[in-house]
PDB file of N, CA and C in Angstrom:
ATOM      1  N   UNK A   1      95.590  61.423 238.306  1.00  0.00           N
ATOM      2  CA  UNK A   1      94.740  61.556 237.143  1.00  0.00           C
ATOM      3  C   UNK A   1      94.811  60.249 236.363  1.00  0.00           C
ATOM      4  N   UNK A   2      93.497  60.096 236.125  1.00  0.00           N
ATOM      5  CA  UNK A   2      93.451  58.471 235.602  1.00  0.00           C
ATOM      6  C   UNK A   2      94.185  58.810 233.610  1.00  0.00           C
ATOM      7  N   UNK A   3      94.292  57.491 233.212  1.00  0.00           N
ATOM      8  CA  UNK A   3      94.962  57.295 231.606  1.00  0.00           C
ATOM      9  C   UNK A   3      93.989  58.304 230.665  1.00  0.00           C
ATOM     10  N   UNK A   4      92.713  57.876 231.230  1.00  0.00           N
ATOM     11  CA  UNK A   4      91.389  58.728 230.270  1.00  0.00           C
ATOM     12  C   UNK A   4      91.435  59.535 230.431  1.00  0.00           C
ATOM     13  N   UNK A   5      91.739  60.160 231.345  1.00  0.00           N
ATOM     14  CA  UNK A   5      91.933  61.979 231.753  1.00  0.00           C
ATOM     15  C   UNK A   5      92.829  62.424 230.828  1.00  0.00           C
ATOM     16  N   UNK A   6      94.220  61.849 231.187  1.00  0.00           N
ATOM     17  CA  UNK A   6      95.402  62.336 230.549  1.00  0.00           C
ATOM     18  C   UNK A   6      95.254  62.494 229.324  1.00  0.00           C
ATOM     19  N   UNK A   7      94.583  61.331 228.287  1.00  0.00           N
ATOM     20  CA  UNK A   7      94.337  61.554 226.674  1.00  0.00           C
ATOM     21  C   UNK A   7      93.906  62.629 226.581  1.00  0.00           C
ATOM     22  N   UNK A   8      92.430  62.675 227.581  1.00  0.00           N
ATOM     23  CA  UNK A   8      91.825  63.745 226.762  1.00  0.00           C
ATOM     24  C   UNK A   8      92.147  64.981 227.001  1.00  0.00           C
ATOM     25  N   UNK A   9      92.722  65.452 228.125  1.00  0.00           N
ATOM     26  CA  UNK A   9      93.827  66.368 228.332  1.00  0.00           C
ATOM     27  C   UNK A   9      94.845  66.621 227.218  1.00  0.00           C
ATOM     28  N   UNK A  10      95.263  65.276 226.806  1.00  0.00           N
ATOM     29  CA  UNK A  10      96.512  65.824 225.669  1.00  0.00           C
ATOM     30  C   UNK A  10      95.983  66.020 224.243  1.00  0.00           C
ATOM     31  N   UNK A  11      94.453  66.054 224.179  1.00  0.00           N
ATOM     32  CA  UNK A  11      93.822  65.568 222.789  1.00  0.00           C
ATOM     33  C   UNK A  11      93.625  67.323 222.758  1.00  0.00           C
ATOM     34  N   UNK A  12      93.174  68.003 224.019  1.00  0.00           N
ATOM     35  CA  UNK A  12      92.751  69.321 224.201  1.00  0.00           C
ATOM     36  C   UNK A  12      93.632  69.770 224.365  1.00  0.00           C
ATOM     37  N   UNK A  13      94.617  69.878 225.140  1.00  0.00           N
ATOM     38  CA  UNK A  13      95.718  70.503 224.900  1.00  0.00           C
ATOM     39  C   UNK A  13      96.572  71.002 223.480  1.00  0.00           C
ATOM     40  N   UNK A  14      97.015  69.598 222.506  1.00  0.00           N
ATOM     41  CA  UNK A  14      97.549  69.950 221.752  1.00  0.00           C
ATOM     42  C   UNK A  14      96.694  70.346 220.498  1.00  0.00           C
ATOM     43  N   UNK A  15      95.372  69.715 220.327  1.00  0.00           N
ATOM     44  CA  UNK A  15      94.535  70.567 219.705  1.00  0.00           C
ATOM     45  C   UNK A  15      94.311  72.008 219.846  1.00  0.00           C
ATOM     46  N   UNK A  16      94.443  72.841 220.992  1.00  0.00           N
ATOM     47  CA  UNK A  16      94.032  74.177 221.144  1.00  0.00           C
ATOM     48  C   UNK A  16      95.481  74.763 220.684  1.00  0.00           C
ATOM     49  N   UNK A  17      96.923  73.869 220.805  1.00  0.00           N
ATOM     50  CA  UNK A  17      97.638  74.647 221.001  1.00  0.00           C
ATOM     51  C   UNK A  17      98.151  74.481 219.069  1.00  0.00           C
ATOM     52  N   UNK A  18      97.961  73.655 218.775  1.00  0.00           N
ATOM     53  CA  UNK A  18      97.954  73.622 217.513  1.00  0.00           C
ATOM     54  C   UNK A  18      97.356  74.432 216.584  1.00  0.00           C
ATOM     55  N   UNK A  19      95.933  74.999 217.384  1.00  0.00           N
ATOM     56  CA  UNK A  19      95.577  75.765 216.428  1.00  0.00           C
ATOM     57  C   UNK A  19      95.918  77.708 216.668  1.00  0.00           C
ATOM     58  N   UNK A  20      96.483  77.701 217.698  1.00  0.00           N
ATOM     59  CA  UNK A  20      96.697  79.287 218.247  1.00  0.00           C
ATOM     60  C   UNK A  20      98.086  79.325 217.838  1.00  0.00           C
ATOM     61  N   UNK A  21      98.989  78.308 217.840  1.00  0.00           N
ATOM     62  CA  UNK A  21     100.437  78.384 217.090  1.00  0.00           C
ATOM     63  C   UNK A  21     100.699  78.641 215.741  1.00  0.00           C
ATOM     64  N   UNK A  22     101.247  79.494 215.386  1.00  0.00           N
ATOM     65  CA  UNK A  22     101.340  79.929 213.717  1.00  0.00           C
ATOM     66  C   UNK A  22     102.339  78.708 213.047  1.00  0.00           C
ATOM     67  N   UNK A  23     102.013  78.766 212.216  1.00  0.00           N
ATOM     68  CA  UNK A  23     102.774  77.562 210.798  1.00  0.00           C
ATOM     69  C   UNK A  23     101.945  76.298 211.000  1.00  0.00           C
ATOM     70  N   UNK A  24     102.776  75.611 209.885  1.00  0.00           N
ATOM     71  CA  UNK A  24     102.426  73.611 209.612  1.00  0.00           C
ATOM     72  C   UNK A  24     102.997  73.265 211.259  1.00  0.00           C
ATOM     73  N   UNK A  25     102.388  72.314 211.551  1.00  0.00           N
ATOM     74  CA  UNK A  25     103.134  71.542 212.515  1.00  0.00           C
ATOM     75  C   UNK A  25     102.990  69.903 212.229  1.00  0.00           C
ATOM     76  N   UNK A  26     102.212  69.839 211.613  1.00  0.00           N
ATOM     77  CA  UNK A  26     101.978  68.342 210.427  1.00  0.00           C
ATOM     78  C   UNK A  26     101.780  67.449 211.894  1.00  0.00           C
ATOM     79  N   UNK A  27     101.691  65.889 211.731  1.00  0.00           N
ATOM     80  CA  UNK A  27     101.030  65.389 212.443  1.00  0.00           C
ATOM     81  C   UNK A  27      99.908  64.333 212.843  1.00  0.00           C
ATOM     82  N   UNK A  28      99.152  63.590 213.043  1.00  0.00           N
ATOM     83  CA  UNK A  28      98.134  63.701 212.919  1.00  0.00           C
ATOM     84  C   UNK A  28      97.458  63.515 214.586  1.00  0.00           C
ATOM     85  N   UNK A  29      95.918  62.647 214.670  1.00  0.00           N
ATOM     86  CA  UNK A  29      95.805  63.120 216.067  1.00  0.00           C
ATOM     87  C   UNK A  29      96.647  62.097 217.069  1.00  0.00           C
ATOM     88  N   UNK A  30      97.204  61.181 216.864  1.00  0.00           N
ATOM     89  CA  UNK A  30      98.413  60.769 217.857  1.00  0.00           C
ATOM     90  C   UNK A  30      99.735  61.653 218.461  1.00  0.00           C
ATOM     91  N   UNK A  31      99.977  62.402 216.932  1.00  0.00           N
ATOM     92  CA  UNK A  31     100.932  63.447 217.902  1.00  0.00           C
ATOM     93  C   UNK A  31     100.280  64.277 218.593  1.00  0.00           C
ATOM     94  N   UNK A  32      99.547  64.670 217.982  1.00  0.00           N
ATOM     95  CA  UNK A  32      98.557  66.033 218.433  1.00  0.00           C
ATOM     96  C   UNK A  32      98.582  65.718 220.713  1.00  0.00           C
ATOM     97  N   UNK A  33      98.173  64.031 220.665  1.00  0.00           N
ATOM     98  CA  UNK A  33      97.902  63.947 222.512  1.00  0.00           C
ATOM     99  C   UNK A  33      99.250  63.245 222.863  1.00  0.00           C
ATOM    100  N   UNK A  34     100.065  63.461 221.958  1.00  0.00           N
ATOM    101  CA  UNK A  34     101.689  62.901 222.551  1.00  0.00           C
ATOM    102  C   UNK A  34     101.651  64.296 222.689  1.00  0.00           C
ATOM    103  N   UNK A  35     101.641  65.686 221.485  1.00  0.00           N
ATOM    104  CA  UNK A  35     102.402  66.883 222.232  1.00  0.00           C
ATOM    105  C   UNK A  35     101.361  67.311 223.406  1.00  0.00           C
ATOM    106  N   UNK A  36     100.108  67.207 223.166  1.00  0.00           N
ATOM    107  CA  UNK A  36      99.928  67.943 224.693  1.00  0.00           C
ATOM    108  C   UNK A  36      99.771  67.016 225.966  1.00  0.00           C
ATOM    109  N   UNK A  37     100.347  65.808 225.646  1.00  0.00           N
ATOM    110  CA  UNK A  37     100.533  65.555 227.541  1.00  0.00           C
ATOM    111  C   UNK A  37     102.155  66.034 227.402  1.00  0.00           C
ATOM    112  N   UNK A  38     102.795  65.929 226.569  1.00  0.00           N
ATOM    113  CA  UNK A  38     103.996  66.387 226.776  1.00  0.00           C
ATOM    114  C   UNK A  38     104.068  68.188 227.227  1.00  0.00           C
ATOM    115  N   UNK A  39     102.763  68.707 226.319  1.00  0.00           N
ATOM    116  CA  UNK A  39     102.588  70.127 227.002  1.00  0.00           C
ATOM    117  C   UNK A  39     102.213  70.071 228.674  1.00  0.00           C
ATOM    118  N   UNK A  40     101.507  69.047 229.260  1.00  0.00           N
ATOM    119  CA  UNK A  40     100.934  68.912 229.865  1.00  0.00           C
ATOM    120  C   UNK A  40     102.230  69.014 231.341  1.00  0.00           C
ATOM    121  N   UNK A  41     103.025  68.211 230.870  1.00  0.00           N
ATOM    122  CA  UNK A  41     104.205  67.846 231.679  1.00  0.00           C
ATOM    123  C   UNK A  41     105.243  69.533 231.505  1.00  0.00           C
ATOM    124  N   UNK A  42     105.284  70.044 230.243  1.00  0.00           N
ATOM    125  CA  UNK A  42     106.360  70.480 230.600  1.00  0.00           C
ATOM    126  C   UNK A  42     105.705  72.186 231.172  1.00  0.00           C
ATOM    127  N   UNK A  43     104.027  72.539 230.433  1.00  0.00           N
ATOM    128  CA  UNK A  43     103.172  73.373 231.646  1.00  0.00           C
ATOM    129  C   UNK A  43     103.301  73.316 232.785  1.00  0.00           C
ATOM    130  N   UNK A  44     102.655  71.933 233.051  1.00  0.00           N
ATOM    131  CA  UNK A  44     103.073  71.461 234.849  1.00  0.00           C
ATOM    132  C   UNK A  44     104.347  72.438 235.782  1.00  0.00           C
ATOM    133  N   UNK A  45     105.261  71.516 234.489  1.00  0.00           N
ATOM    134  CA  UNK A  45     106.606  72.075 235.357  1.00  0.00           C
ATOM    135  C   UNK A  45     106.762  73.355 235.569  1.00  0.00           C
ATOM    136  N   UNK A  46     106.565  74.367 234.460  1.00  0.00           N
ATOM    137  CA  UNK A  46     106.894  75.645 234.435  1.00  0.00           C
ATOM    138  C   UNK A  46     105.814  76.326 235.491  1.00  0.00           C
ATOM    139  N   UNK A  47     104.811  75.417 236.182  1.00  0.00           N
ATOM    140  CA  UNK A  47     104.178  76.526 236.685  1.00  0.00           C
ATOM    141  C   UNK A  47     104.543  76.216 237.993  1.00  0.00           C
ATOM    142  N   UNK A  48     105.210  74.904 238.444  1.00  0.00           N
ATOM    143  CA  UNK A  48     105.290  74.280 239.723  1.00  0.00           C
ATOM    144  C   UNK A  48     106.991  75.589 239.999  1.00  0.00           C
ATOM    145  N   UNK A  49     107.516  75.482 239.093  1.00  0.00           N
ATOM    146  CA  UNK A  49     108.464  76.366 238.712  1.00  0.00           C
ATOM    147  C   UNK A  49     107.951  77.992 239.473  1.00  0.00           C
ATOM    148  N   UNK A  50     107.214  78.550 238.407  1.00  0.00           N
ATOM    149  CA  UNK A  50     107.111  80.152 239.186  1.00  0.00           C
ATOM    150  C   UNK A  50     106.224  79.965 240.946  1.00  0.00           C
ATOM    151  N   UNK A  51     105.409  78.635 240.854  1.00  0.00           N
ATOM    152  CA  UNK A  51     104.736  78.888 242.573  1.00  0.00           C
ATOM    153  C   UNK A  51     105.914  78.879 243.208  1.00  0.00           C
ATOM    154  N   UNK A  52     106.636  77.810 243.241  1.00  0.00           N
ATOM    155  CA  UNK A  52     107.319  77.377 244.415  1.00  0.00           C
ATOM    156  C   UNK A  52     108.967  77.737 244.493  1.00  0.00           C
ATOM    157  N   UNK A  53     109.411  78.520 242.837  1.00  0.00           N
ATOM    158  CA  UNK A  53     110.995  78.331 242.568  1.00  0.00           C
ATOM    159  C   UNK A  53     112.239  77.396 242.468  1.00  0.00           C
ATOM    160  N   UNK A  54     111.364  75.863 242.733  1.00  0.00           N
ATOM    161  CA  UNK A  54     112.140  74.652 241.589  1.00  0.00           C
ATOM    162  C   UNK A  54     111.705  74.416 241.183  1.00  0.00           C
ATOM    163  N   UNK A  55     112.713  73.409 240.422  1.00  0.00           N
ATOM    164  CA  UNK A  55     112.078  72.561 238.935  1.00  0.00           C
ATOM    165  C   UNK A  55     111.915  71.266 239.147  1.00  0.00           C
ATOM    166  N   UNK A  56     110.522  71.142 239.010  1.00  0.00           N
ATOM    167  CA  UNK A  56     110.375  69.772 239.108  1.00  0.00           C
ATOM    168  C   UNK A  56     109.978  69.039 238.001  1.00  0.00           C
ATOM    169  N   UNK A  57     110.033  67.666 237.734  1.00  0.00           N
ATOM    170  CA  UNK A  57     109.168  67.726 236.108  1.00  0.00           C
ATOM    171  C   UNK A  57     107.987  66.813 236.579  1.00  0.00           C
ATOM    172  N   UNK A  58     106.765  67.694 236.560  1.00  0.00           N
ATOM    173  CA  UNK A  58     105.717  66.848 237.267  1.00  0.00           C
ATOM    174  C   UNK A  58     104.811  67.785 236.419  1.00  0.00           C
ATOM    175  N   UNK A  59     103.173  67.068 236.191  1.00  0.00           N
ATOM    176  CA  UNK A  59     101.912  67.829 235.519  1.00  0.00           C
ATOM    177  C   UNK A  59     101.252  67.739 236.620  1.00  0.00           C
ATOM    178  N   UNK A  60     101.589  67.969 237.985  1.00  0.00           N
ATOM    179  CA  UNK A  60     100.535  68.602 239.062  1.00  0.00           C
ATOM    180  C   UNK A  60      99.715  69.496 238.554  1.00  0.00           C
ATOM    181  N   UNK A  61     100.353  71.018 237.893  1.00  0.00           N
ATOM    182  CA  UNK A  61      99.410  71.645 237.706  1.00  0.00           C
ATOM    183  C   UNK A  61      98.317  71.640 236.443  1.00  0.00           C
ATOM    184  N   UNK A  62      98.688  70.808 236.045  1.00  0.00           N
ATOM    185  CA  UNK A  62      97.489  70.268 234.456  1.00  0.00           C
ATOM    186  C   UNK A  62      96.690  69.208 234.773  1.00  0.00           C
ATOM    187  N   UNK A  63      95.542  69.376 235.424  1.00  0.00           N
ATOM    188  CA  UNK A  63      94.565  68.863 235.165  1.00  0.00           C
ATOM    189  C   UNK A  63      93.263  68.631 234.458  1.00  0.00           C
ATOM    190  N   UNK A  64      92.163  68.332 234.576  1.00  0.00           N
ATOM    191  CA  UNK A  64      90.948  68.439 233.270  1.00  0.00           C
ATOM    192  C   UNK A  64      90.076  69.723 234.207  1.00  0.00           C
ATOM    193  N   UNK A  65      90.734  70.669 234.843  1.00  0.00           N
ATOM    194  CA  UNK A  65      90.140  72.204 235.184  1.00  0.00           C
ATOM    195  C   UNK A  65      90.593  73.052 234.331  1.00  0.00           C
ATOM    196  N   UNK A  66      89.909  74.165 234.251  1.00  0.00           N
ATOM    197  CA  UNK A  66      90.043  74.881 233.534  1.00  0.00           C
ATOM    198  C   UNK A  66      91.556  75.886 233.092  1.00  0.00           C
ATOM    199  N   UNK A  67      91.978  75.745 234.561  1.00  0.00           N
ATOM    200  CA  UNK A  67      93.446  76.184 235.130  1.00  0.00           C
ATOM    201  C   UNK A  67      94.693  75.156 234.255  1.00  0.00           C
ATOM    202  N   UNK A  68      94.015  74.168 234.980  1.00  0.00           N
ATOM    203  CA  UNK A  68      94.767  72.996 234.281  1.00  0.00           C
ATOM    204  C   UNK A  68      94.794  73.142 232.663  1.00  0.00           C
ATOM    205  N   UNK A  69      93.945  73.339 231.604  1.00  0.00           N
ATOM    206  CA  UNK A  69      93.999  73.109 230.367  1.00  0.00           C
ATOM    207  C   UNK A  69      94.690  74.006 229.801  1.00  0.00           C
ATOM    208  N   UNK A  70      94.523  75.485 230.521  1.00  0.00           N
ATOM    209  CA  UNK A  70      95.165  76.252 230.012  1.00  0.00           C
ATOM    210  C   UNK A  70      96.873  76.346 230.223  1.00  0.00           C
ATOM    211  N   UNK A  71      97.035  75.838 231.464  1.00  0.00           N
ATOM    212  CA  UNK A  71      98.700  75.011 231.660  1.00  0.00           C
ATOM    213  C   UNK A  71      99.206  74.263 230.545  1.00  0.00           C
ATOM    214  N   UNK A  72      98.150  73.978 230.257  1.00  0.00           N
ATOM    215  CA  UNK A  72      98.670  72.356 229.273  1.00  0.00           C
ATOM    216  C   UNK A  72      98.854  72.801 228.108  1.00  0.00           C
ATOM    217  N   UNK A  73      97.935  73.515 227.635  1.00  0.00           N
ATOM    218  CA  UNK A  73      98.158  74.025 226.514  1.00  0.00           C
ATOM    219  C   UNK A  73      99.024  75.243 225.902  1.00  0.00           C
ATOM    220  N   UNK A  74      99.289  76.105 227.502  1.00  0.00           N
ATOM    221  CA  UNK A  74     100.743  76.864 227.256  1.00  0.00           C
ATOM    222  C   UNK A  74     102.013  76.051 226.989  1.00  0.00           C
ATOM    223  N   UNK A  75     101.803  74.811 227.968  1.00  0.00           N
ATOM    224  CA  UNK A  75     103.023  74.102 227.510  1.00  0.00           C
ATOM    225  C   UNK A  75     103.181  73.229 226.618  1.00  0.00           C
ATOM    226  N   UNK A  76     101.888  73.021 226.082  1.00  0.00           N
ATOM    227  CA  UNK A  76     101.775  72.180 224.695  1.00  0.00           C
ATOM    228  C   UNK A  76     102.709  73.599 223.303  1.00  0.00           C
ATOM    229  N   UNK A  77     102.209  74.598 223.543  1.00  0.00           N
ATOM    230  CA  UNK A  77     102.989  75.505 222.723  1.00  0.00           C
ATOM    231  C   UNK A  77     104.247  75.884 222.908  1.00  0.00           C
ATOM    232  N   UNK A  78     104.795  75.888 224.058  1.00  0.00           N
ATOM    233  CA  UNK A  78     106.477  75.520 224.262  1.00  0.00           C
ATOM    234  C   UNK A  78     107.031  74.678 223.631  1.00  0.00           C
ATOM    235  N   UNK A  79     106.315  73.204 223.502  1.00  0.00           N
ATOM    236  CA  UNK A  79     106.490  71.945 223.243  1.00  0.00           C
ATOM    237  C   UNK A  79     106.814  71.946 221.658  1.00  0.00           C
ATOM    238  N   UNK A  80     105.725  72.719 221.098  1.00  0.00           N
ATOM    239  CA  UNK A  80     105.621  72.999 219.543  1.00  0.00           C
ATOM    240  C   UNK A  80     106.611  73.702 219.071  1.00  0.00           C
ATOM    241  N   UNK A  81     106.816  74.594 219.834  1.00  0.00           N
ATOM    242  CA  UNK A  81     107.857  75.638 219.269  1.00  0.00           C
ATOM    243  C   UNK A  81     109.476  75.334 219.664  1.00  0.00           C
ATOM    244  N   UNK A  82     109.800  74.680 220.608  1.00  0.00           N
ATOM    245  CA  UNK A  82     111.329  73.777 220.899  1.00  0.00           C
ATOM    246  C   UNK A  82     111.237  72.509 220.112  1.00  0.00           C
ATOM    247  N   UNK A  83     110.083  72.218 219.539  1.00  0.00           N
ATOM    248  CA  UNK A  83     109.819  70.968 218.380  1.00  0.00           C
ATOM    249  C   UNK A  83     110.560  71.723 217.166  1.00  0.00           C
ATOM    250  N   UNK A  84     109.533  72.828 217.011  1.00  0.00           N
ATOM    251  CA  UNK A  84     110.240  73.295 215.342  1.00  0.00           C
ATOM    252  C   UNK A  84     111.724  73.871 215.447  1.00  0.00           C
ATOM    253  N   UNK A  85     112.501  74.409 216.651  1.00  0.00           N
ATOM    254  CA  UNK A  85     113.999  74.820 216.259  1.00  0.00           C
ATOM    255  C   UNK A  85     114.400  73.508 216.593  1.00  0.00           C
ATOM    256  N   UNK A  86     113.684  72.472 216.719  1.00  0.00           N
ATOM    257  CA  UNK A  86     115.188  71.286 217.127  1.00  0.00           C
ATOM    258  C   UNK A  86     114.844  70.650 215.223  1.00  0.00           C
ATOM    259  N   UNK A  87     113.820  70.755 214.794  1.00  0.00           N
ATOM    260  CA  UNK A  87     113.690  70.087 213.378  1.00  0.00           C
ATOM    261  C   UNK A  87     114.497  71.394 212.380  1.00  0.00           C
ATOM    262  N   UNK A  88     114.098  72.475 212.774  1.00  0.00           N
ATOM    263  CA  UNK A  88     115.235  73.305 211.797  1.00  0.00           C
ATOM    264  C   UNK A  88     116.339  73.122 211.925  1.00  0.00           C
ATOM    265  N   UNK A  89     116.821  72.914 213.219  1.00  0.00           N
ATOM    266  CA  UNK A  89     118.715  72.871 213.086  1.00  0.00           C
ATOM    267  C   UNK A  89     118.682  71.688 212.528  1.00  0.00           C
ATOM    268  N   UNK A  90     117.921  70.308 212.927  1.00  0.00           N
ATOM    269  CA  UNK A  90     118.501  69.040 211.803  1.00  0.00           C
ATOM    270  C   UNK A  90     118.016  69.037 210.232  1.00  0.00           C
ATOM    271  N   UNK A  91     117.444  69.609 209.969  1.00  0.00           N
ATOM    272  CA  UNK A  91     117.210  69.936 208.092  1.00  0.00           C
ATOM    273  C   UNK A  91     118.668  70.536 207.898  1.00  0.00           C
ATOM    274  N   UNK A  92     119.172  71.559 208.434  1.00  0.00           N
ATOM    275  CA  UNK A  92     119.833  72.848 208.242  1.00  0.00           C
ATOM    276  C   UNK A  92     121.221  71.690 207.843  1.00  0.00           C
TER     277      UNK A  92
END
């Protein structure tokens, strides 16, 4: 997947997942396609995970299909939500 893919993958990703995730997640749109290629990667993994039963850390399965976005953006909301308990325990 070419660089242009990946943005706009992570622009859609963490945009969709930003907005179906409850609370602030603050931000603006640079994090927004840092968290969803990072959703993108850690979707990937979790799904390369239930096909095959290892872990790999790869975004095979996130591509700009429809399959793919919705990968990305499950794992863009993983991403969000292991974001906010790692920022609560360091406030705390």
């Amino acid at each position: 997947m070419s660089i242009l893919a990946w943005v706009v993958l992570g622009l859609l990703a963490g945009a969709i997942a930003k907005a179906i995730h409850p609370g602030y997640q603050g931000g603006g749109i640079v994090s927004t396609m840092i968290l969803g290629i990072i959703g993108a990667f850690v979707g990937g993994s979790l799904f390369t995970l239930l096909r095959t039963g290892t872990l790999q850390i790869t975004a095979a399965g996130a591509g700009l299909t429809l399959p793919g976005i919705l990968v990305a953006v499950v794992g863009a909301i993983v991403a969000i939500y292991l974001w906010g308990l790692i920022r609560r325990s360091s406030n705390a």
